[in-house]
N, C-alpha and C. Protein backbone atom coordinates (compact mmCIF):
# COMPACT_ATOMS: atom_id res chain seq x y z
N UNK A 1 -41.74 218.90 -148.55
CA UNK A 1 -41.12 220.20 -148.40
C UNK A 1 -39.69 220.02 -147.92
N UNK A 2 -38.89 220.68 -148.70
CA UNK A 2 -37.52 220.46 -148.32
C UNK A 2 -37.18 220.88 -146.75
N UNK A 3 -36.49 220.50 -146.08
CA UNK A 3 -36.17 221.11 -144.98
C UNK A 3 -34.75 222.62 -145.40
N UNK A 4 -33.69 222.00 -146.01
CA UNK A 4 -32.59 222.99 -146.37
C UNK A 4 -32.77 223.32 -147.79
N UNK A 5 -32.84 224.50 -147.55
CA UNK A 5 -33.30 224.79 -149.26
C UNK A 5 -31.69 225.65 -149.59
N UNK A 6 -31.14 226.38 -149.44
CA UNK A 6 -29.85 226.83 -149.97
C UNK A 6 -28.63 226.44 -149.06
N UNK A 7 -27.67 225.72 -149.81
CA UNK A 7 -25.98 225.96 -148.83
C UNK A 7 -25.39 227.21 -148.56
N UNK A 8 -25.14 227.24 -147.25
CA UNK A 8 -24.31 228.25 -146.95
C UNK A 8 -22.94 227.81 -146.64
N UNK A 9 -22.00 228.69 -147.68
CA UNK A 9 -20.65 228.09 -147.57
C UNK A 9 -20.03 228.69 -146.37
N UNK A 10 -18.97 228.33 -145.87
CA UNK A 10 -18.42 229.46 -144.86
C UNK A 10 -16.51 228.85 -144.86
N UNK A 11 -16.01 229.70 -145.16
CA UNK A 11 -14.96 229.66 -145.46
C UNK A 11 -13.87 230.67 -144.43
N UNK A 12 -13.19 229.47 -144.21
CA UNK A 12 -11.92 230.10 -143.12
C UNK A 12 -10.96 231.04 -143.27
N UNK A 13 -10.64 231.84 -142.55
CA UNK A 13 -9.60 232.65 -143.40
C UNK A 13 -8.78 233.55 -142.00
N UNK A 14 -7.66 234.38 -142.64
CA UNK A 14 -7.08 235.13 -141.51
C UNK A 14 -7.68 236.76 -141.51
N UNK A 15 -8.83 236.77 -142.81
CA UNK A 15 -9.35 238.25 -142.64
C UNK A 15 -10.61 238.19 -143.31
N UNK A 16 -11.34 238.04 -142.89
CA UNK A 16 -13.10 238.04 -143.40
C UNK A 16 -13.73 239.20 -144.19
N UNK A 17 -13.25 240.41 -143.95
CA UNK A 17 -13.80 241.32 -144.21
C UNK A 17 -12.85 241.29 -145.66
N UNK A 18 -11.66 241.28 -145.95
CA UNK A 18 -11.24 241.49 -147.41
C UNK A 18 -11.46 240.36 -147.95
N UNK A 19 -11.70 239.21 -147.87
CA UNK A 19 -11.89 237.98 -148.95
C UNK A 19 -13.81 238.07 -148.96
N UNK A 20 -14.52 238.69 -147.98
CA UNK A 20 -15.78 239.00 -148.33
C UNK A 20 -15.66 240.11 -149.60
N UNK A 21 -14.81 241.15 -149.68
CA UNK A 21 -15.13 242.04 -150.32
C UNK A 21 -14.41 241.29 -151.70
N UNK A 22 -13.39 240.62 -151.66
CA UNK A 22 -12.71 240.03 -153.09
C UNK A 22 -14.16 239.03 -153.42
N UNK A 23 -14.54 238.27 -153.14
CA UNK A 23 -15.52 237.95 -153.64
C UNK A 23 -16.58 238.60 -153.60
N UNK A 24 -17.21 239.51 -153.08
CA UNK A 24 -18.20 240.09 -153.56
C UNK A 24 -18.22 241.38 -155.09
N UNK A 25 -16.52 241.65 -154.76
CA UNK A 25 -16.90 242.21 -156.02
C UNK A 25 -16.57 241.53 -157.08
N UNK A 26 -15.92 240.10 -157.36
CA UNK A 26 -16.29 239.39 -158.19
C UNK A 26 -17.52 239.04 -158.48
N UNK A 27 -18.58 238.69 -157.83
CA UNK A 27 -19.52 238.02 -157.99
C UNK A 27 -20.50 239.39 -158.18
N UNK A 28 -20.39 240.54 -157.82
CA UNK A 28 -20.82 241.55 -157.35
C UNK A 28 -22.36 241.32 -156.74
N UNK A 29 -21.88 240.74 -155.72
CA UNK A 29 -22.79 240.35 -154.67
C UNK A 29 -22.44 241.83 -153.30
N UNK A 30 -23.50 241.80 -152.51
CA UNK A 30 -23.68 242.62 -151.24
C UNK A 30 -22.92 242.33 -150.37
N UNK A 31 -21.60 243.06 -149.14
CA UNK A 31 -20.86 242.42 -148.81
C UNK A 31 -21.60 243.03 -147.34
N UNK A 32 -21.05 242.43 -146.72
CA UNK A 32 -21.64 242.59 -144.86
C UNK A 32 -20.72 242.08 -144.14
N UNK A 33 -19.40 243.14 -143.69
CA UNK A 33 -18.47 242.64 -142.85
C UNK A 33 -18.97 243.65 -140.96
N UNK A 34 -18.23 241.84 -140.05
CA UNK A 34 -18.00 242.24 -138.82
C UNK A 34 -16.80 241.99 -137.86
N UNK A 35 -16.89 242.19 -136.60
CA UNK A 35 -15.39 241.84 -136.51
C UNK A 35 -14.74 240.91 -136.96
N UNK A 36 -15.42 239.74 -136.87
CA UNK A 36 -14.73 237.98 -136.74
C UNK A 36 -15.43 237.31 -137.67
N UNK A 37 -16.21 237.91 -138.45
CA UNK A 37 -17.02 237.00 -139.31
C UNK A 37 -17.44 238.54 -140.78
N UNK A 38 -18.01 237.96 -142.11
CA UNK A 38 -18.19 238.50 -143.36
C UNK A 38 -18.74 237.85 -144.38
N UNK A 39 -19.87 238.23 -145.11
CA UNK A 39 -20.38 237.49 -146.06
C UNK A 39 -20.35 238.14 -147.18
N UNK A 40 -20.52 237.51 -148.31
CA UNK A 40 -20.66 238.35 -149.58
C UNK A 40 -21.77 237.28 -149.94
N UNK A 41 -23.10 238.03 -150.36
CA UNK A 41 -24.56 237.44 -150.71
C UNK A 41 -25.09 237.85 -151.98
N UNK A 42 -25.79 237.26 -152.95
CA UNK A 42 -26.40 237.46 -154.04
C UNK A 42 -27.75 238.27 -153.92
N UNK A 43 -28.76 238.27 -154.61
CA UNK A 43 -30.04 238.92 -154.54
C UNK A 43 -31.18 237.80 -153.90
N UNK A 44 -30.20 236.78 -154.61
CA UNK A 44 -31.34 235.56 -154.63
C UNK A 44 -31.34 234.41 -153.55
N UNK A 45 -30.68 235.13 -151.95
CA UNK A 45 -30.14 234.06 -151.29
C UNK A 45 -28.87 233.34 -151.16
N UNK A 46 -28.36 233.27 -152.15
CA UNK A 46 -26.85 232.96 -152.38
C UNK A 46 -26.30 233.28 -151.61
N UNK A 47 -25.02 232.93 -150.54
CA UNK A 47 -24.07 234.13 -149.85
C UNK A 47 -22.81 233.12 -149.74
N UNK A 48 -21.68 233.39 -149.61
CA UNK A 48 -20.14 232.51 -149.28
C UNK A 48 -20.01 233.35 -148.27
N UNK A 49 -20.01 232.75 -146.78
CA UNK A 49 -19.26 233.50 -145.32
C UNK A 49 -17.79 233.06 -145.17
N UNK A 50 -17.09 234.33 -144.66
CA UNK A 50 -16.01 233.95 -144.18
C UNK A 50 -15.97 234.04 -142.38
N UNK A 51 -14.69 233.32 -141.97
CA UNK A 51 -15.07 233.12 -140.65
C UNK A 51 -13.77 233.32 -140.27
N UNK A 52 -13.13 234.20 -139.06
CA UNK A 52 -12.05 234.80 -138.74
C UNK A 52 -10.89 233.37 -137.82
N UNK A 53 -10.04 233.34 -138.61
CA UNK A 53 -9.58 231.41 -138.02
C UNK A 53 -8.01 232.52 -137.64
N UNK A 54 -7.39 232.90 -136.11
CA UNK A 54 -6.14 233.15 -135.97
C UNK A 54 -4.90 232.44 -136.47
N UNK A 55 -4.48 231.45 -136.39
CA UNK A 55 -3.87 230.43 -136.69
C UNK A 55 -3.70 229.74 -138.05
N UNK A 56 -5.07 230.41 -139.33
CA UNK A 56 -4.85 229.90 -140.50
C UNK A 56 -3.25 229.98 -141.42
N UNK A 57 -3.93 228.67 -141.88
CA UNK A 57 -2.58 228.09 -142.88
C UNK A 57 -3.38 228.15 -144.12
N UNK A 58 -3.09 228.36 -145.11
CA UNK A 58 -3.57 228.57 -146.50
C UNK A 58 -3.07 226.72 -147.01
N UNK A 59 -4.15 226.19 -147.93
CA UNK A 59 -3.78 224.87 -148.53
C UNK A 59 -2.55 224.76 -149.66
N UNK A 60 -1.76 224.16 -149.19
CA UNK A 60 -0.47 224.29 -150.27
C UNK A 60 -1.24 222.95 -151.22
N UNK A 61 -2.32 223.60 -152.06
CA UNK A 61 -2.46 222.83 -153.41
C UNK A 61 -1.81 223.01 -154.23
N UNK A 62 -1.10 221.70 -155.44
CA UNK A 62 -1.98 220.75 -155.49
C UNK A 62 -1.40 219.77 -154.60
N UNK A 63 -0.22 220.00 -154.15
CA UNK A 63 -0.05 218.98 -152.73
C UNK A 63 -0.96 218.54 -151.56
N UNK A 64 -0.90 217.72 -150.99
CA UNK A 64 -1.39 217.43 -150.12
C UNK A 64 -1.06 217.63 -148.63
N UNK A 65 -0.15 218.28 -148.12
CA UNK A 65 1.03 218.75 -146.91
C UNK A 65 -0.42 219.39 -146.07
N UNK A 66 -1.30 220.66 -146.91
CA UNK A 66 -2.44 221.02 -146.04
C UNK A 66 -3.55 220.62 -147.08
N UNK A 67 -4.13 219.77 -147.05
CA UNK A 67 -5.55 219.94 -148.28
C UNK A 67 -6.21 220.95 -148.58
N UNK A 68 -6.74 221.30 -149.79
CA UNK A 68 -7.55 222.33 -149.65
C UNK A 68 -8.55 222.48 -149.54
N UNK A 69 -9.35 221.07 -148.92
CA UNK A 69 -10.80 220.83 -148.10
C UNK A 69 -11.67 221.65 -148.94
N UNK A 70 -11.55 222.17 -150.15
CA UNK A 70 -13.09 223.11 -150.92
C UNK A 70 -12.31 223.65 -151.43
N UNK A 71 -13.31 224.06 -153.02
CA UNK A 71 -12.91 224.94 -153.59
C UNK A 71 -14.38 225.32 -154.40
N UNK A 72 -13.82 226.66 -154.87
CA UNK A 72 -15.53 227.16 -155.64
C UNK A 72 -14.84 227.13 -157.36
N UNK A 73 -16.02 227.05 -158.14
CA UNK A 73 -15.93 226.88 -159.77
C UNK A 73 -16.48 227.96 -159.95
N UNK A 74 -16.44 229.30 -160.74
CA UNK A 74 -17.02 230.04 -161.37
C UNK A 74 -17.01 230.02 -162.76
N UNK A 75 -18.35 229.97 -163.35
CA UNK A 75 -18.28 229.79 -164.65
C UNK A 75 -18.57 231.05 -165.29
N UNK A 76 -17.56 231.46 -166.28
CA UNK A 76 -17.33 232.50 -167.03
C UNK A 76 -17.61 232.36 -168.63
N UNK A 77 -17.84 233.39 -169.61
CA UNK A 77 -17.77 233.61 -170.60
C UNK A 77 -16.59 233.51 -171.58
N UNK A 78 -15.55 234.44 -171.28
CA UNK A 78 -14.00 234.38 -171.23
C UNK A 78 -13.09 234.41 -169.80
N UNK A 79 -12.36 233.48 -171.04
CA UNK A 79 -11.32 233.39 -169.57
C UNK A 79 -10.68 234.13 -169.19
N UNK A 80 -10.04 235.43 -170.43
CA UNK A 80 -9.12 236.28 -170.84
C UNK A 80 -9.76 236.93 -169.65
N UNK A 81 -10.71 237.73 -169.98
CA UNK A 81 -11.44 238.84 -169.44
C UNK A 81 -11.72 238.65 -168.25
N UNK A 82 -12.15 237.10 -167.41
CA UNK A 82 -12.70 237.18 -166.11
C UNK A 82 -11.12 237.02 -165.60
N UNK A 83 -10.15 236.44 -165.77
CA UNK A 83 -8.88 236.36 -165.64
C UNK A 83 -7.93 238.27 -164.87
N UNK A 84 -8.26 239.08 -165.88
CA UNK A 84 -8.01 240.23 -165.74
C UNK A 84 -8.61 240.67 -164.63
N UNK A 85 -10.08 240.75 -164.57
CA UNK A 85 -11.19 240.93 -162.97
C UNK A 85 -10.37 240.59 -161.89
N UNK A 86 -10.35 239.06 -162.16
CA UNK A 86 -10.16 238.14 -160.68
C UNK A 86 -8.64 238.76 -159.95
N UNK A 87 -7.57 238.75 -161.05
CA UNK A 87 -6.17 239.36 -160.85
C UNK A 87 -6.00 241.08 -160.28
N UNK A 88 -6.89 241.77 -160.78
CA UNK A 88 -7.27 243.06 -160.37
C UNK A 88 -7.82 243.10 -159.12
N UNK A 89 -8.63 241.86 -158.83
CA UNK A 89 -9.24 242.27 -157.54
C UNK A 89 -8.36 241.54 -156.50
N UNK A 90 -7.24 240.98 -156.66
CA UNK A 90 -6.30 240.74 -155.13
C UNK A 90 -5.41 238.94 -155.88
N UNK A 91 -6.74 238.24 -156.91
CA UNK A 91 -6.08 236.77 -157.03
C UNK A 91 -5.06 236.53 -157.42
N UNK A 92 -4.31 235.40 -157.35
CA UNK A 92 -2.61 235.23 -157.99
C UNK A 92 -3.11 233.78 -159.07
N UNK A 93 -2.45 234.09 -160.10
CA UNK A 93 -2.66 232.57 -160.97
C UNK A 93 -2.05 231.79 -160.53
N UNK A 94 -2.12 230.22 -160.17
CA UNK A 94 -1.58 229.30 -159.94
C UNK A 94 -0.74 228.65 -160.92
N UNK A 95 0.17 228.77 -160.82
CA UNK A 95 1.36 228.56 -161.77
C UNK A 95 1.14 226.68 -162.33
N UNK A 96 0.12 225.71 -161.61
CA UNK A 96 -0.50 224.91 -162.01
C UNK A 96 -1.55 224.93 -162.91
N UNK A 97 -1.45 224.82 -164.82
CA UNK A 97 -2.72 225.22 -165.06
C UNK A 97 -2.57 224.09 -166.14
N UNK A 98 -3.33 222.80 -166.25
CA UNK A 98 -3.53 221.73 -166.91
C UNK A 98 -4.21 221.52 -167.99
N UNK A 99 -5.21 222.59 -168.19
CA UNK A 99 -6.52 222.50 -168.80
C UNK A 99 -6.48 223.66 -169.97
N UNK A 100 -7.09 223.78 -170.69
CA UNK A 100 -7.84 224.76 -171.56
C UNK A 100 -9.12 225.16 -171.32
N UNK A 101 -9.48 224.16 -170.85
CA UNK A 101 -10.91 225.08 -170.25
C UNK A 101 -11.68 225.31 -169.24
N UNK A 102 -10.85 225.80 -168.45
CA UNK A 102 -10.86 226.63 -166.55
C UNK A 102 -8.88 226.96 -166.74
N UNK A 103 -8.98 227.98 -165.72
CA UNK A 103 -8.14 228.43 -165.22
C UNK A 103 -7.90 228.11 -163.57
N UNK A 104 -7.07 228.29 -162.77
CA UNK A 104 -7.27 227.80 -161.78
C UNK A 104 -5.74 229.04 -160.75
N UNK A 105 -6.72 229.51 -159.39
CA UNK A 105 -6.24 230.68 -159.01
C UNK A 105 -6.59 230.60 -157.29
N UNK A 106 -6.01 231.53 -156.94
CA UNK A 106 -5.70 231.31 -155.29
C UNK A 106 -6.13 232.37 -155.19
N UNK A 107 -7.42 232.99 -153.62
CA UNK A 107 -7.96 234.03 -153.52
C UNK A 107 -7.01 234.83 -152.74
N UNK A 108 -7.19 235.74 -151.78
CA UNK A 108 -5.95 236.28 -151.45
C UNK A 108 -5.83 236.02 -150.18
N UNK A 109 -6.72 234.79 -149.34
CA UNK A 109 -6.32 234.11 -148.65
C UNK A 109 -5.36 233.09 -148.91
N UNK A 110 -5.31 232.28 -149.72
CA UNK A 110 -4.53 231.08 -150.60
C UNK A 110 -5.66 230.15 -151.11
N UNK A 111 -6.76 230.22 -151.03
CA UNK A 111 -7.85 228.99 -151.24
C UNK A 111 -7.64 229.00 -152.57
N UNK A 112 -7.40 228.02 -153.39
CA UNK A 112 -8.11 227.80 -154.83
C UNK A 112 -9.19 228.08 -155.14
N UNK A 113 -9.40 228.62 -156.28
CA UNK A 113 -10.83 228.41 -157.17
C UNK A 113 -10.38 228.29 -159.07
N UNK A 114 -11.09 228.15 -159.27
CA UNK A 114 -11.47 228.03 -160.72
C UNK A 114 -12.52 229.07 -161.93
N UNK A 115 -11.94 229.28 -162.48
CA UNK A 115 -12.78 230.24 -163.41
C UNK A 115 -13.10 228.95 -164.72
N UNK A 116 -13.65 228.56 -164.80
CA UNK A 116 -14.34 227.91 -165.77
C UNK A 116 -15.51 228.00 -167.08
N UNK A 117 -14.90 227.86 -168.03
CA UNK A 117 -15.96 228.38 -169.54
C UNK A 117 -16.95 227.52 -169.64
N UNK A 118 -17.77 228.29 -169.77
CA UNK A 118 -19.56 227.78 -169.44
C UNK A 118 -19.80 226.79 -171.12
């Protein structure tokens, strides 16, 4: 019997309650914000927490000056279309984009992620 059966991510930030809600309505997961802490959770257990850090510095990727210690992959259908979502809901494109197949974007904390074709 496993002892840990799901990861819980928990991710730093200077405002918990809006990067819970930018990802939850991407993912359109359930969001549950409190003062200093916020999660956005799936049906099935799933959840990414954020955690209220005063002092945060956002990772100047792809440099290395702050690392960006994590990043999440979402895999999409189109890129066009999840592209439009992600930008609507607060993200900035990273003017770094190497690939054809992922895109790669900063939440509106600064964290990277990736939209990636399944």
């Amino acid at each position: 019997m496993a002892v840990v059966r799901l990861p819980l991510i928990v991710i730093d930030c200077p405002d918990p309650g809006a990067l819970a809600r930018f990802y939850g309505a991407m993912l359109d997961w359930k969001v549950d914000v409190s003062a200093d802490r916020a999660s956005a959770c799936g049906g099935d257990g799933r959840c990414i927490s954020f955690h209220r850090v005063d002092d945060y510095a956002p990772p100047t990727w792809p440099t290395q000056e702050r690392p960006q210690q994590m990043h999440l992959d979402m895999l999409v259908d189109d890129l066009d279309a999840a592209e439009a979502v992600v930008v609507d809901l607060g993200a900035t494109r990273h003017p770094d984009q190497s690939d054809t197949s992922f895109r790669i974007f900063l939440d509106p904390a600064g964290h990277p992620f990736c939209l990636c074709l399944t």
